[in-house]
Protein backbone atom coordinates (compact mmCIF):
# COMPACT_ATOMS: atom_id res chain seq x y z
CA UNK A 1 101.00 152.31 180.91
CA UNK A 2 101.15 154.15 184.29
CA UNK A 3 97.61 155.68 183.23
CA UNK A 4 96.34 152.25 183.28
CA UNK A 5 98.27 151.17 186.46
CA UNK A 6 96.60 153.92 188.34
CA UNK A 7 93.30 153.15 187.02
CA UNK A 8 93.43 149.48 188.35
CA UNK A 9 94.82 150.51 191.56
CA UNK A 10 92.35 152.89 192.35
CA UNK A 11 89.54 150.24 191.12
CA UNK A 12 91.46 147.94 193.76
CA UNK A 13 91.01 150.11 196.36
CA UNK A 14 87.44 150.91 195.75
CA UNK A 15 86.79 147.29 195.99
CA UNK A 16 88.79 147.37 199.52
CA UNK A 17 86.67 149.42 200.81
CA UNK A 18 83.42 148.56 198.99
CA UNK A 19 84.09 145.04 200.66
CA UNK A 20 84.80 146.52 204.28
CA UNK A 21 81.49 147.96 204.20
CA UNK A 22 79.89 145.35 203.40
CA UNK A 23 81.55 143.38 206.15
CA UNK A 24 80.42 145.83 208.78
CA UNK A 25 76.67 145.93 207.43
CA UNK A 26 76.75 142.22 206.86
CA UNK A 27 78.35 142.46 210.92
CA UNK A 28 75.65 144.71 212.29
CA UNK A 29 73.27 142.58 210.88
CA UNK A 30 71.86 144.71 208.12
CA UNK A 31 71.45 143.06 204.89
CA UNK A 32 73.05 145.02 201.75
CA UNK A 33 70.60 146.49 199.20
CA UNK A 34 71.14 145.14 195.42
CA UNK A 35 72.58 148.30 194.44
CA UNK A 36 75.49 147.87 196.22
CA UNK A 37 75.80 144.45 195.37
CA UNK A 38 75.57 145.40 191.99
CA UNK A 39 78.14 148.10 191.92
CA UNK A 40 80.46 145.90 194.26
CA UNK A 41 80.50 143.14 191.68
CA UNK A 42 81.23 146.19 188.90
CA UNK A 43 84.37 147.01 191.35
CA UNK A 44 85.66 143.45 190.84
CA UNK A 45 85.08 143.13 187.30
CA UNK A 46 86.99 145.84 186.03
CA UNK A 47 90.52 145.22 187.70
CA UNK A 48 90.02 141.70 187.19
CA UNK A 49 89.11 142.28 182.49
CA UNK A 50 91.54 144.48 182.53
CA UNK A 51 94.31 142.75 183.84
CA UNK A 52 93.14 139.81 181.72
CA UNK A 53 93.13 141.65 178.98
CA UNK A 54 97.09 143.02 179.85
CA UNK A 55 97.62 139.07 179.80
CA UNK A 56 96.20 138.19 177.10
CA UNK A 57 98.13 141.23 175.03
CA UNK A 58 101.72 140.11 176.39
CA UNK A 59 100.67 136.65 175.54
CA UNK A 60 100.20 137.77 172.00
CA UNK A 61 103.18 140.35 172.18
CA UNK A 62 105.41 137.07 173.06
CA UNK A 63 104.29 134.71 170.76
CA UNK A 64 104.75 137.15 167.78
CA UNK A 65 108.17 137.22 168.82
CA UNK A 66 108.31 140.92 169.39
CA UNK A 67 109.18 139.95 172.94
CA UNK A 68 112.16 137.63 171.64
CA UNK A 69 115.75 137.68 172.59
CA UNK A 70 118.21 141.23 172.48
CA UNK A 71 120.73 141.51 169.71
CA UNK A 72 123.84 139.41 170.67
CA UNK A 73 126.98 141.04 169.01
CA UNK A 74 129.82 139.21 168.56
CA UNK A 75 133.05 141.08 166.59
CA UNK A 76 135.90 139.04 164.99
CA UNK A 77 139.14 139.78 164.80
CA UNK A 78 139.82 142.50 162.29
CA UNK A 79 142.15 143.77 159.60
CA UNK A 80 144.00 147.56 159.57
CA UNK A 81 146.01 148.05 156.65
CA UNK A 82 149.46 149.34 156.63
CA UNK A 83 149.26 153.55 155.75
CA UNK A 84 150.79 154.03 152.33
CA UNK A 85 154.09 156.14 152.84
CA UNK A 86 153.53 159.75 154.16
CA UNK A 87 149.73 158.73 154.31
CA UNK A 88 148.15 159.17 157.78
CA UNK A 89 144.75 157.95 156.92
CA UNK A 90 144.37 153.80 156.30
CA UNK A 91 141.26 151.55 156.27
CA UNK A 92 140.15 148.77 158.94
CA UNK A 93 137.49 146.24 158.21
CA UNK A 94 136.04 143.99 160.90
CA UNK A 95 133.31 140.76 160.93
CA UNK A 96 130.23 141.41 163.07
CA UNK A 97 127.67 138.86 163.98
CA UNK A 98 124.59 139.35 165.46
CA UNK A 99 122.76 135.70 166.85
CA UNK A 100 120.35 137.29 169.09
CA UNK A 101 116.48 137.83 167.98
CA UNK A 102 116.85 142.07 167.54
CA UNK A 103 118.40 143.92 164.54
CA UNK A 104 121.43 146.10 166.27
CA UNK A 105 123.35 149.21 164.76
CA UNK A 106 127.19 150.28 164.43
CA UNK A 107 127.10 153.70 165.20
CA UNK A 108 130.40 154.15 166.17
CA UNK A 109 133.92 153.62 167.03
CA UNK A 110 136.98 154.46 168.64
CA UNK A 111 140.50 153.51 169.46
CA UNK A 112 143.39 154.81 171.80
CA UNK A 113 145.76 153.80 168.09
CA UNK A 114 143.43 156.74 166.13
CA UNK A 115 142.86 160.19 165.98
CA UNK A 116 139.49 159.66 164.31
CA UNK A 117 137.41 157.08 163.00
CA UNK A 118 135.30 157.47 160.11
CA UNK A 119 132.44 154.69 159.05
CA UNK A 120 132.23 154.66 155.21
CA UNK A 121 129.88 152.81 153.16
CA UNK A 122 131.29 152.20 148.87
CA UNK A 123 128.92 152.76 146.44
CA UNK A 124 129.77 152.06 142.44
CA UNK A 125 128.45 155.48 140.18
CA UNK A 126 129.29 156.94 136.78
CA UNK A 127 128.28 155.91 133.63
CA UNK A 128 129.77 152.25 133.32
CA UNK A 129 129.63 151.78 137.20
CA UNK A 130 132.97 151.98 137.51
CA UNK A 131 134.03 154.41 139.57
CA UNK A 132 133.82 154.07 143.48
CA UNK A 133 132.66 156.80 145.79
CA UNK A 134 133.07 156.58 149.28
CA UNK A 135 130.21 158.52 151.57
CA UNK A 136 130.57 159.09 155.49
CA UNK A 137 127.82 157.12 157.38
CA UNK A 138 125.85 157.45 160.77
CA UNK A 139 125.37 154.08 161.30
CA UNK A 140 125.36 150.52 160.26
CA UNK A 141 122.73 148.04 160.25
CA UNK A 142 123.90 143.97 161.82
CA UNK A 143 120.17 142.57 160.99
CA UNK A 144 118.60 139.74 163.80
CA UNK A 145 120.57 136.31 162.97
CA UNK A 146 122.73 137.69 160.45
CA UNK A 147 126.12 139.28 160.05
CA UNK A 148 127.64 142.31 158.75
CA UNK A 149 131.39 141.78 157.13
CA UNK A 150 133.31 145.00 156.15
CA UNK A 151 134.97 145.29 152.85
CA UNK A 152 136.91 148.07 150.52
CA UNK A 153 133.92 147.12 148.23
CA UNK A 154 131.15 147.70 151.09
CA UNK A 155 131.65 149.24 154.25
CA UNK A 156 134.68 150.17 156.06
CA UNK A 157 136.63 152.17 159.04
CA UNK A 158 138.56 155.08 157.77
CA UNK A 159 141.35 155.71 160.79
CA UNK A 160 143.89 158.55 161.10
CA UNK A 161 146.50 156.63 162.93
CA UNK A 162 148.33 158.13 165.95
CA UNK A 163 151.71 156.02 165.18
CA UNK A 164 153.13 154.29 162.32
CA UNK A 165 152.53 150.32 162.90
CA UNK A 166 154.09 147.13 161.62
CA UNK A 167 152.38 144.39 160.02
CA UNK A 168 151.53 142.06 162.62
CA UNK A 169 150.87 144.82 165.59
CA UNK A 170 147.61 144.22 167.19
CA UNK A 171 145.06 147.69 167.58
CA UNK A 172 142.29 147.74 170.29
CA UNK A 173 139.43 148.70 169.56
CA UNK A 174 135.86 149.25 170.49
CA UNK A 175 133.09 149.43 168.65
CA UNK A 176 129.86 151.23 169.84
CA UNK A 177 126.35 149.97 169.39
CA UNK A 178 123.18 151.25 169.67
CA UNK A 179 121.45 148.67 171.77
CA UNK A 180 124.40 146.37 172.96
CA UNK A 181 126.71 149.05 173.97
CA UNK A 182 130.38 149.17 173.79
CA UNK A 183 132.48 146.06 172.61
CA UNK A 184 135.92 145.50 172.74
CA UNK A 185 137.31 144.19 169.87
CA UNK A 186 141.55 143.81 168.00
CA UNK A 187 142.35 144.54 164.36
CA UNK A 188 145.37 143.11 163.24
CA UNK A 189 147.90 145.37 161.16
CA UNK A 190 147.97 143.95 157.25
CA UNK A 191 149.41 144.70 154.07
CA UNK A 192 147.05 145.67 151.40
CA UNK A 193 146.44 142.95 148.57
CA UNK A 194 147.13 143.73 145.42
C-alpha cells in the first residue's frame, strides 16, 4: 500500500511540475512540442487510473461485505459452581453473543476470585462414546451473528478459586478477546444439578 502511495505521489508531482513548465513556455510565448504534450497527458493519466482503480477495488471490497461491521461481543451473566468439599478447582460457564459482522475469539480469561483459569472444550471418546475427556484449549471461536453458550457437555472455564464462596456470591470477571479486547463480565455462584 505505501509502495503504491509513493508511486502516485511522485506521478503527482511530476505532473506539478510538467504543468509549471508548460505555463512558463506557454508565458514566454513558445508553443510546446507534441512530445511534451504527450508525456504531460501520460503524467495525468496514471495518478488519475490508478486511483480509480483503488476506488473501484474498495467499492468491491465493501459490497462483498469484507468491509462490514467489527465483532460486537456481548457476555451474559454466568454460572460458577460451588467447589465440591476440599476441592479447589470448580467450573464456570458463561453465554457469549456476537451481533456484529466479524467472527471474534475467546482466548482468555481472568478474575481477581481465581488463581487460574483454564478454557476446556468436552469431547465424548471410547468405544460406546461414553466417556468424556476434557482437553485444555487456546481459544474459542463466537462466529459473526451467532453465539457461543458454555456447557459441562461443550466448553467450559476451569477456575482454582482463591476463597470458598456461597451460592448466590457474585465473581467478576473478564474475558479477553482477540479482536474486541477485554470485557467485563459476573458469574453467579450455583449449586451443581444433579
Amino acid at each position: 500500500m505505501n509502495d503504491l502511495l509513493r508511486t502516485v505521489d511522485q506521478s503527482v508531482r511530476r505532473t506539478v511540475h510538467r504543468a509549471l513548465r508548460r505555463a512558463v513556455t506557454a508565458a514566454e510565448g513558445r508553443t510546446p512540442d507534441p512530445r511534451s504534450l504527450r508525456d504531460g497527458l501520460l503524467a495525468v493519466l496514471v495518478p488519475v487510473t490508478a486511483c480509480l482503480t483503488m476506488l473501484v477495488g474498495l467499492t468491491a471490497w465493501t459490497k462483498a461485505g469484507a468491509a462490514g461491521s467489527p465483532a460486537r461481543i456481548d457476555v451474559g451473566a454466568g454460572r460458577v459452581l460451588v467447589p465440591q468439599a476440599g476441592k479447589e478447582h470448580t467450573a464456570a460457564f458463561f453465554r457469549i453473543a456476537n451481533t456484529g459482522d466479524s467472527d471474534d475469539q475467546l482466548v482468555s480469561v481472568t478474575s481477581p476470585a481465581a488463581d487460574g483459569i483454564v478454557l476446556n472444550r468436552h469431547e465424548r471418546g471410547g468405544e460406546a462414546g461414553d466417556t468424556v475427556r476434557a482437553r485444555a484449549v487456546p481459544s474459542a471461536n463466537i462466529p459473526a451473528g451467532d453465539f457461543l453458550v458454555m456447557t459441562p457437555a461443550t466448553l467450559d472455564l476451569t477456575i482454582r478459586v482463591k476463597a470458598r464462596h456461597r451460592v448466590g456470591d457474585a465473581i467478576p470477571f473478564v474475558l479477553h478477546f482477540r479482536r474486541s479486547g477485554a470485557v467485563d463480565a459476573v458469574a453467579f455462584v450455583v449449586r451443581p444439578l444433579g
